[in-house]
Protein backbone atom coordinates (compact mmCIF):
# COMPACT_ATOMS: atom_id res chain seq x y z
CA UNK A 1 -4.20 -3.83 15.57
CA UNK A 2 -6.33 -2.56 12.87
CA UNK A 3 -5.74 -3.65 9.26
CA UNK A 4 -6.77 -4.15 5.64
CA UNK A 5 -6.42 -7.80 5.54
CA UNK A 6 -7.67 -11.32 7.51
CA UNK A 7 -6.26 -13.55 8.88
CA UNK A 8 -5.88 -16.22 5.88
CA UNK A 9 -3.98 -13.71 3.89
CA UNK A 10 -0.02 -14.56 3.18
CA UNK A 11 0.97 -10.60 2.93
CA UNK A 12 -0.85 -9.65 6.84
CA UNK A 13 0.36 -12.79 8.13
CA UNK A 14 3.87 -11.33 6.89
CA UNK A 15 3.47 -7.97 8.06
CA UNK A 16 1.86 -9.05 11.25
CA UNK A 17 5.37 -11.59 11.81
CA UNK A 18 7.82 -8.75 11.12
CA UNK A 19 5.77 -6.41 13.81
CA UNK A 20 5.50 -9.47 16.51
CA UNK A 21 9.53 -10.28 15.70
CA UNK A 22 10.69 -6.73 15.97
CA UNK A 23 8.40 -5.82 19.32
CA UNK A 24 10.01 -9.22 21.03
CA UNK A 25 13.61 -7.99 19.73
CA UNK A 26 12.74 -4.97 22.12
CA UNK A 27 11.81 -7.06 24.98
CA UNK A 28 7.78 -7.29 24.07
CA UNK A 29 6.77 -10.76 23.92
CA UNK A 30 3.32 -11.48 22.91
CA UNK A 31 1.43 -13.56 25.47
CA UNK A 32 4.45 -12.50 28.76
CA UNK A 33 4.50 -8.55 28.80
CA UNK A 34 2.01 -7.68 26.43
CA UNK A 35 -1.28 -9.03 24.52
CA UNK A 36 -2.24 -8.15 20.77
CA UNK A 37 -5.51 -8.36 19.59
CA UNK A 38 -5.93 -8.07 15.68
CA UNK A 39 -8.90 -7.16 13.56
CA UNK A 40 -8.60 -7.39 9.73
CA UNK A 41 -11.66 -5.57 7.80
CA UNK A 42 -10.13 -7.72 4.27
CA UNK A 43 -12.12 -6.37 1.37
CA UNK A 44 -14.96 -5.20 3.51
CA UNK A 45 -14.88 -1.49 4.47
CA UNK A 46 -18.16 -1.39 6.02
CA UNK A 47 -16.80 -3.22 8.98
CA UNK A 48 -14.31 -0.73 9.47
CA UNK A 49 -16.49 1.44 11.77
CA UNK A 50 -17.72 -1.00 14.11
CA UNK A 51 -14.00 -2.81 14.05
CA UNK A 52 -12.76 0.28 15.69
CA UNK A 53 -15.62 0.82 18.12
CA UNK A 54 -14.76 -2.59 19.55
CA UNK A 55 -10.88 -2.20 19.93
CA UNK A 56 -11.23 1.01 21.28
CA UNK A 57 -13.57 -0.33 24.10
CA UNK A 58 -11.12 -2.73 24.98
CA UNK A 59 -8.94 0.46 26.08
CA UNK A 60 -5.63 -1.07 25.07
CA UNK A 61 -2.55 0.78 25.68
CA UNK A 62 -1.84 1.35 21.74
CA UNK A 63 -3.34 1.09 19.10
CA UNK A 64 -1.75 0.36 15.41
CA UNK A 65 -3.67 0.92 11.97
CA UNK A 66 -3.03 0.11 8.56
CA UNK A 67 -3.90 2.40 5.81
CA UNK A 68 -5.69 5.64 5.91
CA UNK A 69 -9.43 4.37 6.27
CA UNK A 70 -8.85 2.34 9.36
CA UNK A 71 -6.39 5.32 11.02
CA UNK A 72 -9.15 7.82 10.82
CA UNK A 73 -11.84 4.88 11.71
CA UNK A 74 -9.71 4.75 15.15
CA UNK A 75 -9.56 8.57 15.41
CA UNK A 76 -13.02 9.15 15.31
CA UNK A 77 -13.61 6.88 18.42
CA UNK A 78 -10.43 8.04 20.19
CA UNK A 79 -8.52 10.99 21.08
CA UNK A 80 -6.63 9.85 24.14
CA UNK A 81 -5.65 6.19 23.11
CA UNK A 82 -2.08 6.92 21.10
CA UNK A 83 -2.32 5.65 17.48
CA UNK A 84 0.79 4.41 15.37
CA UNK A 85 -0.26 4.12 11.82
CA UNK A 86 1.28 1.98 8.79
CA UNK A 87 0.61 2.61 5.48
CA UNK A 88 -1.15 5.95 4.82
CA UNK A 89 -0.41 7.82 1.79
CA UNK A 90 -0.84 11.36 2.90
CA UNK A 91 -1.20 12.17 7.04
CA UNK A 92 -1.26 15.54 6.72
CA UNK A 93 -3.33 16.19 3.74
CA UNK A 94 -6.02 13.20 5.11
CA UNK A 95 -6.01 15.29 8.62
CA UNK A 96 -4.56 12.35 10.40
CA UNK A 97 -1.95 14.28 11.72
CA UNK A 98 -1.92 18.42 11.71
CA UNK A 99 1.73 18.35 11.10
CA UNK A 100 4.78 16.00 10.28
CA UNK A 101 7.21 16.95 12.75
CA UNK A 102 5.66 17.30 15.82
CA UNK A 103 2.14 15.80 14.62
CA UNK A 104 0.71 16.52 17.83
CA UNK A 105 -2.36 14.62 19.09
CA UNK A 106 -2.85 11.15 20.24
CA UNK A 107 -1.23 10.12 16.52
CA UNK A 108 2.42 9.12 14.89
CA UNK A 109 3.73 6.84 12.40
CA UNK A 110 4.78 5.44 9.25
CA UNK A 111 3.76 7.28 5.99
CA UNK A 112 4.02 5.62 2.36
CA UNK A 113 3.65 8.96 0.48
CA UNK A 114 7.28 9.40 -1.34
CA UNK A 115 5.60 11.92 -4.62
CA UNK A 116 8.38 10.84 -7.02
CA UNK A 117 6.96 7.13 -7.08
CA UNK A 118 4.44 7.90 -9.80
CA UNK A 119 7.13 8.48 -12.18
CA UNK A 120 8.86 5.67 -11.40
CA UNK A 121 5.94 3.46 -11.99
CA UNK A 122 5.13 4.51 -15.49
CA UNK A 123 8.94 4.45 -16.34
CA UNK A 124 9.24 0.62 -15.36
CA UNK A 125 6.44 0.14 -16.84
CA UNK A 126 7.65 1.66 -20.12
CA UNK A 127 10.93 0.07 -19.76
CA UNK A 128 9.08 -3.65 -19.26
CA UNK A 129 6.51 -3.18 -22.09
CA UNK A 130 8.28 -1.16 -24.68
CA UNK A 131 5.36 -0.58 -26.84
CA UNK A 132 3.44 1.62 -24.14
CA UNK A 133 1.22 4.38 -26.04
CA UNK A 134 -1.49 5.01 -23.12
CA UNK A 135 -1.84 4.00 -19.67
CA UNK A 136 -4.71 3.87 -17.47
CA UNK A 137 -4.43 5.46 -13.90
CA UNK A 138 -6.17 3.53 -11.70
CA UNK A 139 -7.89 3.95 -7.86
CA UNK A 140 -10.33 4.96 -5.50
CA UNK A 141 -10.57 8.60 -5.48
CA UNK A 142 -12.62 8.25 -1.98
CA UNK A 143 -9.59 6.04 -0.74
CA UNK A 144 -6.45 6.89 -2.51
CA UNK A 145 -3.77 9.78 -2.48
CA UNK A 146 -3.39 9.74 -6.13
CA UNK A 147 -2.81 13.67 -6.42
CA UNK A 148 0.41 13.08 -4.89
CA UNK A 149 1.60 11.34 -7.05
CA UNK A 150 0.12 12.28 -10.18
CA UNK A 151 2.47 15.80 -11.04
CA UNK A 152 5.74 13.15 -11.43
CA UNK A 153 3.62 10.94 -13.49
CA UNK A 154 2.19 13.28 -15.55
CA UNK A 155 6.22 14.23 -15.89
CA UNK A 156 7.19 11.26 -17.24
CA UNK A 157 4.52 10.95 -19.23
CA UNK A 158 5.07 13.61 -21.24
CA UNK A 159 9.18 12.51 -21.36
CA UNK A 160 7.88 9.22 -22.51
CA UNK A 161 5.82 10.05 -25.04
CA UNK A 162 2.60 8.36 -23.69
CA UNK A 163 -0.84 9.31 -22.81
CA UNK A 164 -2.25 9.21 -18.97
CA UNK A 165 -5.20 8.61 -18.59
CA UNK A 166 -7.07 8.52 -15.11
CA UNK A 167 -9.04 6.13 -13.88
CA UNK A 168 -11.44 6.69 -10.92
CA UNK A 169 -12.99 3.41 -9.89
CA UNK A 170 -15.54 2.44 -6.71
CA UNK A 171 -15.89 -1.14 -7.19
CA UNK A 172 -15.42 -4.28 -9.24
CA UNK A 173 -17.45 -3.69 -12.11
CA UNK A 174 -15.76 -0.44 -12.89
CA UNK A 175 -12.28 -2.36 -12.28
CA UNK A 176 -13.65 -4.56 -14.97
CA UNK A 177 -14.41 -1.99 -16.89
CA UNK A 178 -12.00 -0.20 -17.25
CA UNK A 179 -9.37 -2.69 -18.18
CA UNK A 180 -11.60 -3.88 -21.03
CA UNK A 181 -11.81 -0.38 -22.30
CA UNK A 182 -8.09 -0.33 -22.49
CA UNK A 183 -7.77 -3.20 -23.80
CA UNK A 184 -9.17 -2.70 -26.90
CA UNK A 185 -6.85 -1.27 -28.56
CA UNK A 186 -2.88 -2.16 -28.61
CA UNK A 187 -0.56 -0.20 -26.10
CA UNK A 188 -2.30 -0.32 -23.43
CA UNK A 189 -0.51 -0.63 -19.89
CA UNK A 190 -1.82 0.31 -16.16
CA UNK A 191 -0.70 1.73 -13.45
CA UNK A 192 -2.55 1.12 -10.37
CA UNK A 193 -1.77 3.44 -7.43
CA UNK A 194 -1.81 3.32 -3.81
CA UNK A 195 -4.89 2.39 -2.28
CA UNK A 196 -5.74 0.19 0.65
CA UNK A 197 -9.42 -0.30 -1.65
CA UNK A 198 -6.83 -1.54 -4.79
CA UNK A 199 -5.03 -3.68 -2.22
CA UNK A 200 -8.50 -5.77 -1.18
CA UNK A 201 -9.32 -6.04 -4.97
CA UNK A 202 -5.72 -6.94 -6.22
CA UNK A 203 -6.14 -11.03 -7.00
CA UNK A 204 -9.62 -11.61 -7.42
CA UNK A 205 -10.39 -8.82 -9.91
CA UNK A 206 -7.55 -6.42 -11.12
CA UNK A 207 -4.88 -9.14 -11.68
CA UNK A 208 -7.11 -11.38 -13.30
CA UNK A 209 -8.75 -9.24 -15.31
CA UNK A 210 -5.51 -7.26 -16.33
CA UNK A 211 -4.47 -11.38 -17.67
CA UNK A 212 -7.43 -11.61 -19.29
CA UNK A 213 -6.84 -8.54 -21.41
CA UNK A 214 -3.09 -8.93 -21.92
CA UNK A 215 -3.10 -5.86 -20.06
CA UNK A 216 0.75 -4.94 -18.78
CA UNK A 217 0.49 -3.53 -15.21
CA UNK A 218 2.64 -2.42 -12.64
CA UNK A 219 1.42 -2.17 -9.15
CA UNK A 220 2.88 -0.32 -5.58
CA UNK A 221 2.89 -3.32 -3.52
CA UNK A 222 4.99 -6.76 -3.68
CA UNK A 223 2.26 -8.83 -2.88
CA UNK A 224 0.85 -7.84 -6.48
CA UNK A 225 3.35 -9.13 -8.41
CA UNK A 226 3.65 -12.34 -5.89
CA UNK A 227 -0.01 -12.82 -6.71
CA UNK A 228 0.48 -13.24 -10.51
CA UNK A 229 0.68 -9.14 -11.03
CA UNK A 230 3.64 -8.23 -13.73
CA UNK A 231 5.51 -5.83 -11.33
CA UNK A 232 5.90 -3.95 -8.23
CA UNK A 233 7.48 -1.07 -7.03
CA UNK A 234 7.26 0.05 -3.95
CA UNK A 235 7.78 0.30 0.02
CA UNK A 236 9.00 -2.71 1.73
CA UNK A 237 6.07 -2.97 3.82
CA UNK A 238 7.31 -5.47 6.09
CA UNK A 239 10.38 -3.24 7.20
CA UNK A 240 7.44 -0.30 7.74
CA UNK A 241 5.93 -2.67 10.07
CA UNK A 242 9.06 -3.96 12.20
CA UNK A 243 9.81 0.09 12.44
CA UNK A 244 6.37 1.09 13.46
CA UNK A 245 7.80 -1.62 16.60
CA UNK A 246 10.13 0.86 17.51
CA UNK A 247 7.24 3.39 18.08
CA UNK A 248 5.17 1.25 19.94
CA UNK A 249 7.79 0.31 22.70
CA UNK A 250 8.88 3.87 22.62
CA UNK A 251 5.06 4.94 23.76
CA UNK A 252 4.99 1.82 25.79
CA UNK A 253 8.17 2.75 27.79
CA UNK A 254 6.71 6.39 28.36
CA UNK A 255 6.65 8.55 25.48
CA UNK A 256 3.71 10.45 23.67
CA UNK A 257 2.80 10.49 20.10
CA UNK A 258 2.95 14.01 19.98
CA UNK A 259 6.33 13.94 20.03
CA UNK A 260 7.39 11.26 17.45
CA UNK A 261 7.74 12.60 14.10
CA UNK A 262 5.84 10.56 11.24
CA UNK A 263 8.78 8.84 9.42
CA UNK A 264 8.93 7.62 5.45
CA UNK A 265 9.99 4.68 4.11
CA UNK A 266 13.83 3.49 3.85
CA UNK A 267 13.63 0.65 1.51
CA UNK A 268 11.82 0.00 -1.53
CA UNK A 269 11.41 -2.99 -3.05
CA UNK A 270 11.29 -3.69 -7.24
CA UNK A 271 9.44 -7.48 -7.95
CA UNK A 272 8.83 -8.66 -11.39
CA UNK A 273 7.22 -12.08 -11.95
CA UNK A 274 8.89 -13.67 -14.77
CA UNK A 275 5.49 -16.03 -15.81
CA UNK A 276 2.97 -12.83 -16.10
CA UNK A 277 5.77 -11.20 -18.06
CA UNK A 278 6.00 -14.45 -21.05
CA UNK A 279 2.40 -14.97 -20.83
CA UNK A 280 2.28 -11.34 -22.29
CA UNK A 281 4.33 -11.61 -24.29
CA UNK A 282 7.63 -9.59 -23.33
CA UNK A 283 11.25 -10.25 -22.24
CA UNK A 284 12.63 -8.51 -19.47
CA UNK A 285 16.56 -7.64 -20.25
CA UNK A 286 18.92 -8.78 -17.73
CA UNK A 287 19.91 -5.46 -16.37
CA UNK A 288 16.04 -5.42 -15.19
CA UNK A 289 16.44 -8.34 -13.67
CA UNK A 290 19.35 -7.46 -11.99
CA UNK A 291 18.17 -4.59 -10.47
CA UNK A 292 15.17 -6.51 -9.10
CA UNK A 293 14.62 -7.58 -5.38
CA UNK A 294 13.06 -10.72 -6.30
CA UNK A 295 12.30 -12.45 -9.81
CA UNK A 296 9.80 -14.46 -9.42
CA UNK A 297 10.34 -17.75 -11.68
């Protein structure tokens, strides 16, 4: 397993549980009938390379990736090992796969790229922190698949009334950056879009700094909002992972990953952490809250 987090952090070890659990509900048991061997790159994507390199000369049976970087990490070093993926915005558009349904190749799995999501963001984040006027989109535009999203945000944008603005970052001082800038002025609000690069940087630098400048946010992955993050919306990523099980003892029991069609996600999850939201100064109505997954007290 390939993925974009270590060992110490809460989120992998969840993921990583909910894989482990579903592969022994299918008669995989780690340590009897198969061995796992994990590698977590965390917020260092210059170890991505040489990660891959080393689990690929292990020759394991399967291989599974999280997020786009580490997928075509694996594929560069591999053709014949099959690949299950987790967690990458756009296969077909990266050149993971050549095509959804059969992708072909040595590589299947579990997409996250559902278009009408950028929408949704901006809306809760309208709905949460009423007096929205602009809002920053933020990512990695050598990491993320923010075009997909961006025709239903620029939607509801317009519908809304307020200004996108995009955001291209590369590393923590342009985080930093950023958020100041739109800080300086009331109405500001974020939006910070899929990204395995936003993911590394979420605690130590965009949450924080999005506190610092009373900066509403709303972010595409639970942990976010878990972390101290406003709100999430988003893929249950742990349900991605116990499906991308059923893959893995479908290749293990004799099937090729040519033949598995990449899937979508099923369940999406809505967090809002109740703290962030007083600390800036808003009040989430009840039917918000009622809608959530979790409220985080």
């Amino acid at each position: 397993m390939l993925w974009p987090t270590d060992e110490n952090d809460p989120e992998g070890k969840r993921r990583h549980s909910a894989f482990v659990q579903a592969l022994a509900d299918l008669g995989w048991t780690d340590g009897r009938n198969v061995r796992t061997d994990v590698r977590g790159y965390g917020d260092d994507s210059n170890r991505i390379r040489a990660l891959a390199h080393e689990l690929v000369a292990l020759q394991p049976d399967i291989i599974l990736t999280g997020g786009t970087p580490a997928t075509a990490a694996v594929q560069r070093e591999t053709r014949t090992i099959p690949i299950v993926f987790v967690n990458v915005g756009d296969p077909v558009a990266s050149g993971i796969v050549a095509r959804l349904n059969p992708p072909g190749g040595n590589t299947t799995g579990f997409a996250i790229n559902e278009a009408s999501l950028g929408g949704k963001w901006l809306e809760l984040l309208a709905e949460i922190a009423p007096g929205l006027k602009r809002a920053a989109i933020m990512f990695n535009p050598d990491t993320s698949p923010a075009s997909l999203y961006m025709p239903s945000l620029e939607t509801a944008a317009r519908s809304l009334n307020v200004e996108a603005i995009t955001a291209p970052v590369h590393d923590d001082v342009e985080i930093e950056t950023a958020i100041i800038a739109l800080g300086r002025e009331p109405g500001g609000g974020l939006v910070v879009m899929p990204d395995t690069f936003m993911a590394a940087h979420q605690a130590a630098i965009i949450i924080s700094a999005a506190a610092r400048n009373s900066m509403p946010a709303v972010y595409f992955q639970s942990e976010f909002a878990r972390n101290g993050g406003l709100l999430s919306y988003g893929p249950d990523m742990a349900d991605t992972y116990r499906r991308a099980a059923t893959y893995v003892d479908r290749i293990l029991r004799g099937e090729k990953p040519s033949d598995l069609p990449v899937q979508f996600p099923t369940r999406f999850e809505l967090v809002i952490n109740m703290k962030t939201a007083k600390a800036l100064g808003l009040t989430v109505s009840r039917d918000m809250q009622l809608i959530a997954d979790e409220v985080l007290e």
